[in-house]
N, C-alpha and C. Protein backbone atom coordinates (compact mmCIF):
# COMPACT_ATOMS: atom_id res chain seq x y z
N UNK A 1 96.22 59.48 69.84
CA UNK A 1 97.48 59.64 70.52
C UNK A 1 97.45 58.79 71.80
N UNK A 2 98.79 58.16 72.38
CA UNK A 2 98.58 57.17 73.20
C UNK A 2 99.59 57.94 73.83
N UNK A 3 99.19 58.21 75.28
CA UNK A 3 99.84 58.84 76.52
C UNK A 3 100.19 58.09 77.33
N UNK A 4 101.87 57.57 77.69
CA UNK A 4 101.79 56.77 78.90
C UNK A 4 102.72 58.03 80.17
N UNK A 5 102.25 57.41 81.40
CA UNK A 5 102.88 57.99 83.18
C UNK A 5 103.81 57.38 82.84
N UNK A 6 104.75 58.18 82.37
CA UNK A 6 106.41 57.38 82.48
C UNK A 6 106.14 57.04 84.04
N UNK A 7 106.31 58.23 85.21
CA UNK A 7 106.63 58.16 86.68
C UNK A 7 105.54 56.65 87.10
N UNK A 8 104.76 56.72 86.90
CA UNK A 8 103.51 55.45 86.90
C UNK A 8 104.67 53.98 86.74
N UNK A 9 104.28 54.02 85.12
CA UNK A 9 105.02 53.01 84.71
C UNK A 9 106.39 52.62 85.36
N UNK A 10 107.62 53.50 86.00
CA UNK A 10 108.37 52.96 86.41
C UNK A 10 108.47 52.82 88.07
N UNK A 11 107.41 52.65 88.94
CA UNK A 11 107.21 52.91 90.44
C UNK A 11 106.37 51.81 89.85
N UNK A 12 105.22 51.33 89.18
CA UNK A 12 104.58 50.81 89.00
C UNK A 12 103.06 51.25 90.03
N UNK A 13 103.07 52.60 89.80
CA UNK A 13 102.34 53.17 90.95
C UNK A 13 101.94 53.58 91.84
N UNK A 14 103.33 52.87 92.44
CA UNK A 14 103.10 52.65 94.02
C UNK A 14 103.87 53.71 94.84
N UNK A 15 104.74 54.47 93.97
CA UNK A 15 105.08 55.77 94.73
C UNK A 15 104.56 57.33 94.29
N UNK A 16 104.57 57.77 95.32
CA UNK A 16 103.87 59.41 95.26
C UNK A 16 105.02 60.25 94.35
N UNK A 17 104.39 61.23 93.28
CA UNK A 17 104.74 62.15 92.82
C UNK A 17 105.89 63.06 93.46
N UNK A 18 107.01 63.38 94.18
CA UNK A 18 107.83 64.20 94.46
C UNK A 18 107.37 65.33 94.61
N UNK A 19 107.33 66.46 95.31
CA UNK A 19 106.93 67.83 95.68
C UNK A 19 108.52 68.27 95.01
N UNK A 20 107.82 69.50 94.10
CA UNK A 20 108.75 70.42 93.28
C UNK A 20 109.02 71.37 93.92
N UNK A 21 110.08 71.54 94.73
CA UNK A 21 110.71 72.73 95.71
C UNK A 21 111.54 73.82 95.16
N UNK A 22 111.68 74.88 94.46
CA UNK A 22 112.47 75.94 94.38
C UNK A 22 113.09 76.71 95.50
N UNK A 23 114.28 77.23 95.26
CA UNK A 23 114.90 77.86 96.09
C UNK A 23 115.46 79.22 95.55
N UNK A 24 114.61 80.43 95.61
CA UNK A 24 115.41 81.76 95.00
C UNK A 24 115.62 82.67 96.05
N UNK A 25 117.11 82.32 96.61
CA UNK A 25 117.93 83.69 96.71
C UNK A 25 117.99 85.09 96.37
N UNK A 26 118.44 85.75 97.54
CA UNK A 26 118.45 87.24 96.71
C UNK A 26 118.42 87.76 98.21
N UNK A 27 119.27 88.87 98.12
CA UNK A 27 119.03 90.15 99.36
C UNK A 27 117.47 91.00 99.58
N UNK A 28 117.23 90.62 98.32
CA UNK A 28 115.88 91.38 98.44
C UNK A 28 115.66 92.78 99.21
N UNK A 29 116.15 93.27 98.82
CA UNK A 29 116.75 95.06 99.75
C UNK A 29 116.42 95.98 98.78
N UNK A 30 115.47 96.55 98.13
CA UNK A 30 114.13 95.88 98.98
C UNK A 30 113.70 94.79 97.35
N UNK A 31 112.43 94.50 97.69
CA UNK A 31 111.88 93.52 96.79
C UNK A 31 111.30 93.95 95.53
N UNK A 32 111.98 93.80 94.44
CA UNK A 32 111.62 95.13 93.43
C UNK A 32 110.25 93.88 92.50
N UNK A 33 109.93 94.73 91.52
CA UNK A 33 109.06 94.04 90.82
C UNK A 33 109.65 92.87 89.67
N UNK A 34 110.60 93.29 89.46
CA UNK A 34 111.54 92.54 88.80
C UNK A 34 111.56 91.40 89.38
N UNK A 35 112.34 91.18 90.92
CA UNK A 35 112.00 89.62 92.01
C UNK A 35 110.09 89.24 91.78
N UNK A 36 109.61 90.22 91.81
CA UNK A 36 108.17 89.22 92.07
C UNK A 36 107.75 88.97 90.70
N UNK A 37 107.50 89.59 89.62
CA UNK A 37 107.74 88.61 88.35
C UNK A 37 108.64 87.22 88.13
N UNK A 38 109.88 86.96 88.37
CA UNK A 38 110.49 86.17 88.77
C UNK A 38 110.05 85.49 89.64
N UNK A 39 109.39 85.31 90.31
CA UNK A 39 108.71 84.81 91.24
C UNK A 39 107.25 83.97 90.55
N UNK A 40 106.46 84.84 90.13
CA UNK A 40 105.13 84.50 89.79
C UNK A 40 105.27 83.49 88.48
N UNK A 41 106.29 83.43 87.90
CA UNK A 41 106.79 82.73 86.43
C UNK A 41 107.13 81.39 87.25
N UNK A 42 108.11 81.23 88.62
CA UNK A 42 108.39 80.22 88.81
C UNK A 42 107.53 79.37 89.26
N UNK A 43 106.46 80.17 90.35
CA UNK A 43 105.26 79.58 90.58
C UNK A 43 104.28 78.67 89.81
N UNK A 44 104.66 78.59 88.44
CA UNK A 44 104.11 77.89 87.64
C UNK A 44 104.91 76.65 87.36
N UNK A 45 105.97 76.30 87.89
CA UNK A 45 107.16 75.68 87.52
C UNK A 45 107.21 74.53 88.83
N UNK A 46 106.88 75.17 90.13
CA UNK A 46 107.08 74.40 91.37
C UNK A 46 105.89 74.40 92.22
N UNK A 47 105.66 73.31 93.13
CA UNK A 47 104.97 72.94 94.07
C UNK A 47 104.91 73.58 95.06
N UNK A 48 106.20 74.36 95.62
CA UNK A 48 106.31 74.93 96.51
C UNK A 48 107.91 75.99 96.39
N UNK A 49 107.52 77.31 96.85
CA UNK A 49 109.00 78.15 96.63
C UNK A 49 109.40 78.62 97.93
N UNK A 50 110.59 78.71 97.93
CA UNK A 50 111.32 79.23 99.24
C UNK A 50 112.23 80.06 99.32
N UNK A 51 111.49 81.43 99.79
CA UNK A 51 112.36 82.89 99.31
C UNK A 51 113.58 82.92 100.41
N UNK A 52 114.76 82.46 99.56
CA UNK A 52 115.83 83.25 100.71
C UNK A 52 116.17 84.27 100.94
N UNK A 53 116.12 84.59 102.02
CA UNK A 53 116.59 86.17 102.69
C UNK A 53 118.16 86.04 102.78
N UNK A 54 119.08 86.99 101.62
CA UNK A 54 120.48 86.33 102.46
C UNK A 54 120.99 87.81 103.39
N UNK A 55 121.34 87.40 104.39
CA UNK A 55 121.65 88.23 105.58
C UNK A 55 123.32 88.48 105.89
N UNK A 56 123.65 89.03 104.56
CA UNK A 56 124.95 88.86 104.59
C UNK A 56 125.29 90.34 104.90
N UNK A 57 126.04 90.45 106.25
CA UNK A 57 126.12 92.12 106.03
C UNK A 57 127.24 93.13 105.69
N UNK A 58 127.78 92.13 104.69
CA UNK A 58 129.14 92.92 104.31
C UNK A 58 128.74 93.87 102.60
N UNK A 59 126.89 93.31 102.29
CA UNK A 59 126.16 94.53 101.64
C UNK A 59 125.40 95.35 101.94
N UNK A 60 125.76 95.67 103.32
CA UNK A 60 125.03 97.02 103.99
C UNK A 60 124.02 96.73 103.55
N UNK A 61 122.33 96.18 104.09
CA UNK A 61 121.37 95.93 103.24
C UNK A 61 121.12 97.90 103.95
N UNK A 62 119.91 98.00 103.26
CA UNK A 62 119.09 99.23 103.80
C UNK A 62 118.06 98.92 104.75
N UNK A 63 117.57 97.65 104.89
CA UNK A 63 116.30 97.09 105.78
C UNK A 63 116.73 95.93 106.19
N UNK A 64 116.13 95.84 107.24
CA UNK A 64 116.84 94.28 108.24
C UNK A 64 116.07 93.09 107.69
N UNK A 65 116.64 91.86 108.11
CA UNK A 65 115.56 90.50 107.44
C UNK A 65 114.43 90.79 107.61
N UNK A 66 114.49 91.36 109.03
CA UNK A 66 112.59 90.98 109.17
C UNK A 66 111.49 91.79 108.30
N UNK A 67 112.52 93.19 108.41
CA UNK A 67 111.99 94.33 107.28
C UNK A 67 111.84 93.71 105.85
N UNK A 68 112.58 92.96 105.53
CA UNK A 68 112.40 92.11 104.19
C UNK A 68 111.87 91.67 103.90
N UNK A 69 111.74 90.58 105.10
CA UNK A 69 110.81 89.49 104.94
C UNK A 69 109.32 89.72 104.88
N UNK A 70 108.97 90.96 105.81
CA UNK A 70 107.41 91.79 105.90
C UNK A 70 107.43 92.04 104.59
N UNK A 71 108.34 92.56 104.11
CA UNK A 71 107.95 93.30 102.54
C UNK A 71 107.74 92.29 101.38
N UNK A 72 108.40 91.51 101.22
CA UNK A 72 108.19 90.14 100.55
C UNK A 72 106.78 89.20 100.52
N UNK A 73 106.38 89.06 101.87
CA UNK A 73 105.37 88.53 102.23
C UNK A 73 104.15 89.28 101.63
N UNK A 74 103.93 90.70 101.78
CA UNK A 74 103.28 91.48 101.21
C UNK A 74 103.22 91.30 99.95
N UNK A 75 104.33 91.18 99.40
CA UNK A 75 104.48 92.04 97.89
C UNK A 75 103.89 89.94 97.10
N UNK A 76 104.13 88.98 97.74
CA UNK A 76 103.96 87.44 97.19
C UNK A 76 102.69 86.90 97.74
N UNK A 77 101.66 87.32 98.65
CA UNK A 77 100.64 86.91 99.05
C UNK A 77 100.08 86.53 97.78
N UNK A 78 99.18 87.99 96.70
CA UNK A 78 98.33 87.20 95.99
C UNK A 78 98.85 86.48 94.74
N UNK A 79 100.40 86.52 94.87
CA UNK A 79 101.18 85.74 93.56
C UNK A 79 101.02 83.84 94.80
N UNK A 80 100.90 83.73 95.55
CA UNK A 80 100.90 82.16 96.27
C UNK A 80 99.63 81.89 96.05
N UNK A 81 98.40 82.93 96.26
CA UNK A 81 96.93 82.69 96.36
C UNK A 81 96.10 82.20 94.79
N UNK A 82 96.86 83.27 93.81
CA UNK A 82 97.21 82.81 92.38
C UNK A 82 97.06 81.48 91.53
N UNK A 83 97.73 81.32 92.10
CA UNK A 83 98.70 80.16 91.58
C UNK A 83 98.81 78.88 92.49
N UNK A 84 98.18 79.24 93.51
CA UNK A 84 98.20 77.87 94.17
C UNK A 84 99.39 77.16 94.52
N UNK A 85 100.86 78.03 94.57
CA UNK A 85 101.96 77.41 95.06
C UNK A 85 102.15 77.69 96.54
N UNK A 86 102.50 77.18 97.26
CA UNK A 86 102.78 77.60 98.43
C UNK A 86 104.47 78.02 98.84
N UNK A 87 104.30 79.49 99.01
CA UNK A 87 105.70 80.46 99.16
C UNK A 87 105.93 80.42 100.87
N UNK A 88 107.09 80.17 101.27
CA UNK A 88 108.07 79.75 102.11
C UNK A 88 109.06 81.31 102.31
N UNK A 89 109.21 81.58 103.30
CA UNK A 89 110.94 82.53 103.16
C UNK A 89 111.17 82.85 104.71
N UNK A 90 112.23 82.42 104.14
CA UNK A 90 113.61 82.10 105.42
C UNK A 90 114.62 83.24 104.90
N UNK A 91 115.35 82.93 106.51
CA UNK A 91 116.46 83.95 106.19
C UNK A 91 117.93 82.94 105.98
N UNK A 92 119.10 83.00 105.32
CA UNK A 92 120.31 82.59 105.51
C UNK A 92 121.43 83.39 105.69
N UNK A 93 122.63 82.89 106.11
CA UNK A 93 123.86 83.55 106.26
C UNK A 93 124.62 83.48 105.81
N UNK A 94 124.69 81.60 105.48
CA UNK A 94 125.80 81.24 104.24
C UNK A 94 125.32 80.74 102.85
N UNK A 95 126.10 79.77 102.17
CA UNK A 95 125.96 79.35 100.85
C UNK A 95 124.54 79.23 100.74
N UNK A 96 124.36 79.73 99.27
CA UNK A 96 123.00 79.59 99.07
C UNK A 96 122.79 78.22 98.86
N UNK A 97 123.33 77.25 98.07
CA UNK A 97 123.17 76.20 98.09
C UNK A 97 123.27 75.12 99.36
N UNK A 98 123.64 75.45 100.08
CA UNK A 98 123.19 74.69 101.79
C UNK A 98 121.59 75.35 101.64
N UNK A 99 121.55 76.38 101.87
CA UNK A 99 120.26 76.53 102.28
C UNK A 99 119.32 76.30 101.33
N UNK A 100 119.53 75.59 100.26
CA UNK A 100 118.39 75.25 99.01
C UNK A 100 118.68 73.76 99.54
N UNK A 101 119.77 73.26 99.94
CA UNK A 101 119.46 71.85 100.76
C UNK A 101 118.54 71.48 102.00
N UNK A 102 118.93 73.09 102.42
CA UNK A 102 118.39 72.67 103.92
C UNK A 102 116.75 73.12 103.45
N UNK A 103 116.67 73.30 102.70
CA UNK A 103 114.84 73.36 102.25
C UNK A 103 114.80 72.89 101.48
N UNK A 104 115.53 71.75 101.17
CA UNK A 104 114.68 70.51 100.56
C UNK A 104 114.67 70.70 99.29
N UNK A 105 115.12 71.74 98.65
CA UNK A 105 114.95 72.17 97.20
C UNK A 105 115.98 71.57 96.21
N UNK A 106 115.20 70.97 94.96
CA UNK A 106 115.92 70.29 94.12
C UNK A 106 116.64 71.25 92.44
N UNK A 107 116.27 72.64 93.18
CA UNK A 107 116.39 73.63 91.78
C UNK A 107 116.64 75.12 92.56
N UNK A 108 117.57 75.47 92.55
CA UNK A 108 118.14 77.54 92.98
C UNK A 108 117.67 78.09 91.40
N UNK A 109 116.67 78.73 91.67
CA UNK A 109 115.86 79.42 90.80
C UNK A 109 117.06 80.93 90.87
N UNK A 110 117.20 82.08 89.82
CA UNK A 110 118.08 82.33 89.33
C UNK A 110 117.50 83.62 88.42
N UNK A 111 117.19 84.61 88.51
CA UNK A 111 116.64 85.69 87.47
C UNK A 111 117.94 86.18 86.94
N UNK A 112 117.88 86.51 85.55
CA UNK A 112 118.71 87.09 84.41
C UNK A 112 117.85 87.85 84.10
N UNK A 113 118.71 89.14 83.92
CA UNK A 113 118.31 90.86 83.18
C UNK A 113 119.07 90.91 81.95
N UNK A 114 120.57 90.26 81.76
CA UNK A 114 121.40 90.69 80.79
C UNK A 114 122.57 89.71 80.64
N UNK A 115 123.20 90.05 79.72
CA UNK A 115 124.48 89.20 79.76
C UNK A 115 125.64 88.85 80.70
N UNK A 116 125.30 90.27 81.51
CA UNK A 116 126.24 90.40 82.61
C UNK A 116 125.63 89.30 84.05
N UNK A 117 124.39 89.52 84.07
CA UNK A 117 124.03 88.59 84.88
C UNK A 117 123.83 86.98 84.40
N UNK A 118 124.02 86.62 83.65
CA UNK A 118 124.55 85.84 82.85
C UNK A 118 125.78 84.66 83.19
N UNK A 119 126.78 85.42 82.67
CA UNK A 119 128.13 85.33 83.13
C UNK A 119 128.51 85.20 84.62
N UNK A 120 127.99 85.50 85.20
CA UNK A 120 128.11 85.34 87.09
C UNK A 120 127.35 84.62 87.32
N UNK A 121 125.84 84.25 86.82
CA UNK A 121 125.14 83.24 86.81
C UNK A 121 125.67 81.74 87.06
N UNK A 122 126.46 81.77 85.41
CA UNK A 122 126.99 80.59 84.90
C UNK A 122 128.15 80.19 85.77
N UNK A 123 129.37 81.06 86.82
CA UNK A 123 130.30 80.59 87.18
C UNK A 123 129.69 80.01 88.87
N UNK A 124 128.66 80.78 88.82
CA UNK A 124 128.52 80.17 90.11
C UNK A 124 127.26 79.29 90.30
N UNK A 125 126.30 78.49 88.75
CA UNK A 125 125.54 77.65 88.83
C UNK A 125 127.51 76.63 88.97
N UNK A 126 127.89 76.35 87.81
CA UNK A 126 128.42 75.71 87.68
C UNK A 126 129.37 75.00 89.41
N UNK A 127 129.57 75.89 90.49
CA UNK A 127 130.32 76.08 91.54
C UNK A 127 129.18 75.50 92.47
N UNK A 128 127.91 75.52 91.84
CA UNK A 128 127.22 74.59 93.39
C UNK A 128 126.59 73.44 92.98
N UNK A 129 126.90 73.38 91.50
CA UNK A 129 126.92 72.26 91.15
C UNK A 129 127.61 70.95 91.42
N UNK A 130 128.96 72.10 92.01
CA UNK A 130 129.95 71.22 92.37
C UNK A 130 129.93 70.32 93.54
N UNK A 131 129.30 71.63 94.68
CA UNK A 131 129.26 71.46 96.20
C UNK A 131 128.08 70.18 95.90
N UNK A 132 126.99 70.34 94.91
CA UNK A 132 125.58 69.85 95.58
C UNK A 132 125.40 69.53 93.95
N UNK A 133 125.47 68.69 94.00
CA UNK A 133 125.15 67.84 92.53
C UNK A 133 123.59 67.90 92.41
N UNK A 134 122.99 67.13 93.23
CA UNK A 134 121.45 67.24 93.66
C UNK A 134 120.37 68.11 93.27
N UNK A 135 121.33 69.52 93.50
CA UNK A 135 120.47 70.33 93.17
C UNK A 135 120.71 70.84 91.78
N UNK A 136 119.76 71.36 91.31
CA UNK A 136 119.85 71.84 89.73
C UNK A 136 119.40 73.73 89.79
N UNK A 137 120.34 74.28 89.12
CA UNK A 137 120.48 75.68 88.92
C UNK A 137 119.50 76.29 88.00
N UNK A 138 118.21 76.71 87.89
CA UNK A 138 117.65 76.94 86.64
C UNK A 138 117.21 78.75 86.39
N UNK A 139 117.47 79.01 85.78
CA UNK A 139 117.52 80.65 85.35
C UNK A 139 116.51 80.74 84.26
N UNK A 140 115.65 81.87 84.68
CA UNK A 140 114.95 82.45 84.58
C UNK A 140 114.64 84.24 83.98
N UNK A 141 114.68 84.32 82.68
CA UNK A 141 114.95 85.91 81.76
C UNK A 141 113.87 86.60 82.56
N UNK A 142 114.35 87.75 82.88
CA UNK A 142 113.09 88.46 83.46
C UNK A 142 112.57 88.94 82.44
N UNK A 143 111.12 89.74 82.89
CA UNK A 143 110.25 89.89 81.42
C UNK A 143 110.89 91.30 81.02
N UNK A 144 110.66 92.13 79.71
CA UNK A 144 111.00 92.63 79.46
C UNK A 144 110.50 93.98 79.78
N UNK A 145 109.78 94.13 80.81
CA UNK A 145 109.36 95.48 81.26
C UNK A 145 110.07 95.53 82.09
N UNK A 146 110.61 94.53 83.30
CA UNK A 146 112.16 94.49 84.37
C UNK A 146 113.26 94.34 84.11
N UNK A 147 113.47 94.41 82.88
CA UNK A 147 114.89 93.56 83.07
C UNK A 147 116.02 94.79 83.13
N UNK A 148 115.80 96.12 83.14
CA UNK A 148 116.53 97.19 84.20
C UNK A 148 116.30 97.34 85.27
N UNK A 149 115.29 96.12 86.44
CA UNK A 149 115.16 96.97 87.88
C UNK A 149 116.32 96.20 88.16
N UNK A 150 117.13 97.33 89.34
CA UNK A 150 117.77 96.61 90.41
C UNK A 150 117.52 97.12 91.39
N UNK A 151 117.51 96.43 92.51
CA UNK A 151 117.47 96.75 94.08
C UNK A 151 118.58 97.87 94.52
N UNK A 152 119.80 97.81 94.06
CA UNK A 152 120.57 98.59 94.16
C UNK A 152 120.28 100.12 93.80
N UNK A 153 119.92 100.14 92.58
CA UNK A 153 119.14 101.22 91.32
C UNK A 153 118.01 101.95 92.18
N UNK A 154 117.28 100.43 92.86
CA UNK A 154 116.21 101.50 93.42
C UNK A 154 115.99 102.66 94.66
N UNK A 155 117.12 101.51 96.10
CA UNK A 155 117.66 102.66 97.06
C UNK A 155 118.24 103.66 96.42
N UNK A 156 119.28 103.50 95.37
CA UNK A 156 120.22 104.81 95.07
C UNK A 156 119.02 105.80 94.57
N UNK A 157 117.87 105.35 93.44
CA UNK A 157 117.01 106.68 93.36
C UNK A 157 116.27 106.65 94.43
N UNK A 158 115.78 105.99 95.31
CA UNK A 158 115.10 106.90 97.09
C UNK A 158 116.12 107.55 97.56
N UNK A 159 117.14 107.34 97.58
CA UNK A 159 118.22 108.08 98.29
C UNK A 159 117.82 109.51 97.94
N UNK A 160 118.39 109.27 96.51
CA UNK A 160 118.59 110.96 95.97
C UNK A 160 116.96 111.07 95.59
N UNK A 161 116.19 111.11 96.23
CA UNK A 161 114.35 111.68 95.95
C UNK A 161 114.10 111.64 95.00
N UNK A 162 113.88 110.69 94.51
CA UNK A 162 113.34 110.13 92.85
C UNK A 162 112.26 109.04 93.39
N UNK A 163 111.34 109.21 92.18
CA UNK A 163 110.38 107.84 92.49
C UNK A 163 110.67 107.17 92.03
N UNK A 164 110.60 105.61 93.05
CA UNK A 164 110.29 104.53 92.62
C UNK A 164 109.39 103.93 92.41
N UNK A 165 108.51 104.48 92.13
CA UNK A 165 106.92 103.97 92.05
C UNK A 165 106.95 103.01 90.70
N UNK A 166 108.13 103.24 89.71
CA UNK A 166 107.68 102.43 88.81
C UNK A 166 108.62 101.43 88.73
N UNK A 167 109.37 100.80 89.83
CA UNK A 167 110.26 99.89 90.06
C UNK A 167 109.31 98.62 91.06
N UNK A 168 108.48 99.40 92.24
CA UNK A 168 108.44 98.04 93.59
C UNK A 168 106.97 98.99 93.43
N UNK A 169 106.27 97.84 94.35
CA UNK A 169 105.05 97.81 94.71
C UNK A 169 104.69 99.35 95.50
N UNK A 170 103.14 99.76 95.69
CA UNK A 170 103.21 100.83 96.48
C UNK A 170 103.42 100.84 97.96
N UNK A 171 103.14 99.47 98.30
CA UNK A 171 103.62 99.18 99.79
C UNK A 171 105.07 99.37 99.74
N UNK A 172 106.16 98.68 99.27
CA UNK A 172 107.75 99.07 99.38
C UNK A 172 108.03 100.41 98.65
N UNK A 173 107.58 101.06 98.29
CA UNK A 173 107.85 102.79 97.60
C UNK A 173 106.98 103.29 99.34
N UNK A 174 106.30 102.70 99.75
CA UNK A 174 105.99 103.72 101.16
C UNK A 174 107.23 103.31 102.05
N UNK A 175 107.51 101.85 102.46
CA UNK A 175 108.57 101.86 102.91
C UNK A 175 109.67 102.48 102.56
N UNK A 176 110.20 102.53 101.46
CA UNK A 176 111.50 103.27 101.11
C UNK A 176 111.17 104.88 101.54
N UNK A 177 110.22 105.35 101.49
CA UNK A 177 109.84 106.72 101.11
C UNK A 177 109.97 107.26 103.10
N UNK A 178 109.68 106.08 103.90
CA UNK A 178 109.39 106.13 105.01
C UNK A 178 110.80 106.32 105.91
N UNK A 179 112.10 104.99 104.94
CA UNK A 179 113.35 104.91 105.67
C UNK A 179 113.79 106.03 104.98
N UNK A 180 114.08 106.91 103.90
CA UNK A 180 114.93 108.13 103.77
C UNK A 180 114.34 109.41 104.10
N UNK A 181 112.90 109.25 104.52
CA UNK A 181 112.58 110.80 105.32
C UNK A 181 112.08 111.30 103.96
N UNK A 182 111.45 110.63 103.16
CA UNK A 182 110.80 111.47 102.23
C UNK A 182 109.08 111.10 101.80
């Protein structure tokens, strides 16, 4: 079998490989296992990932960025150490696609549970496709032991005193367990 460096052959060598930047969005309120599977899958995919925090507060998060961002960091340490990608996370306010520009990212990474996420997927890859040609939208099936967590799902059972132990890590089940007084 004869293997040629397309990238080789057409630089003729002389330019460096591109760094593979992802950009996955998400409120992350809190960071269920579902996001860090999604996560650890893409890690195999990119050079480097960059968790957005979006800080939008017209979804009442339950925990502030920074609370997020601690929990995230936690919950993605040994998925970066792993895998040898190096994980990034910032916070944003607006379009996710500015902020997959403004980090350099050539792909808004994208988890799907169902058809429904799907369909909202598709109208709004297609919509920052528009804004940002550049970047490319790529979605990602969560595995099939997550593909019922939601972040939403999981405050509503801390709320009402249910475990989540089998949704998020035991560090974010202490946090949750910590913000509703249980």
């Amino acid at each position: 079998m004869t293997v040629v460096d397309v990238r080789a052959a057409a630089n003729n060598g002389t330019q460096q490989a591109m760094e593979r930047i992802g950009f996955y969005p998400g409120s992350f309120d809190p960071v269920t296992l579902g996001h860090t599977d999604i996560i650890a899958r893409v890690c195999r995919l990119v050079d480097r990932l960059v968790l957005g925090v979006g800080t939008h507060d017209a979804k009442r998060p339950m925990f502030s960025p920074d609370e997020r961002i601690g929990m995230l960091r936690g919950d993605v340490a040994s998925i970066a150490a792993r895998t040898g990608t190096t994980i990034d996370i910032v916070t944003f306010g607006g379009l996710a696609v500015d902020a997959a520009r403004e980090a350099g990212a050539q792909v808004i990474v994208r988890g799907l549970r169902d058809a429904t996420d799907f369909d909202y997927e598709m109208r709004m890859a297609g919509m920052n496709g528009e804004m940002a040609p550049d970047v490319e939208t790529v979605f990602i099936a969560a595995g099939p032991g997550v593909r019922h967590v939601a972040s939403s799902l999981v405050r509503q059972i801390a709320l009402m005193g249910g475990n989540v132990a089998p949704f998020v890590s035991a560090a974010v089940a202490q946090k949750l367990a910590q913000r509703v007084g249980g």
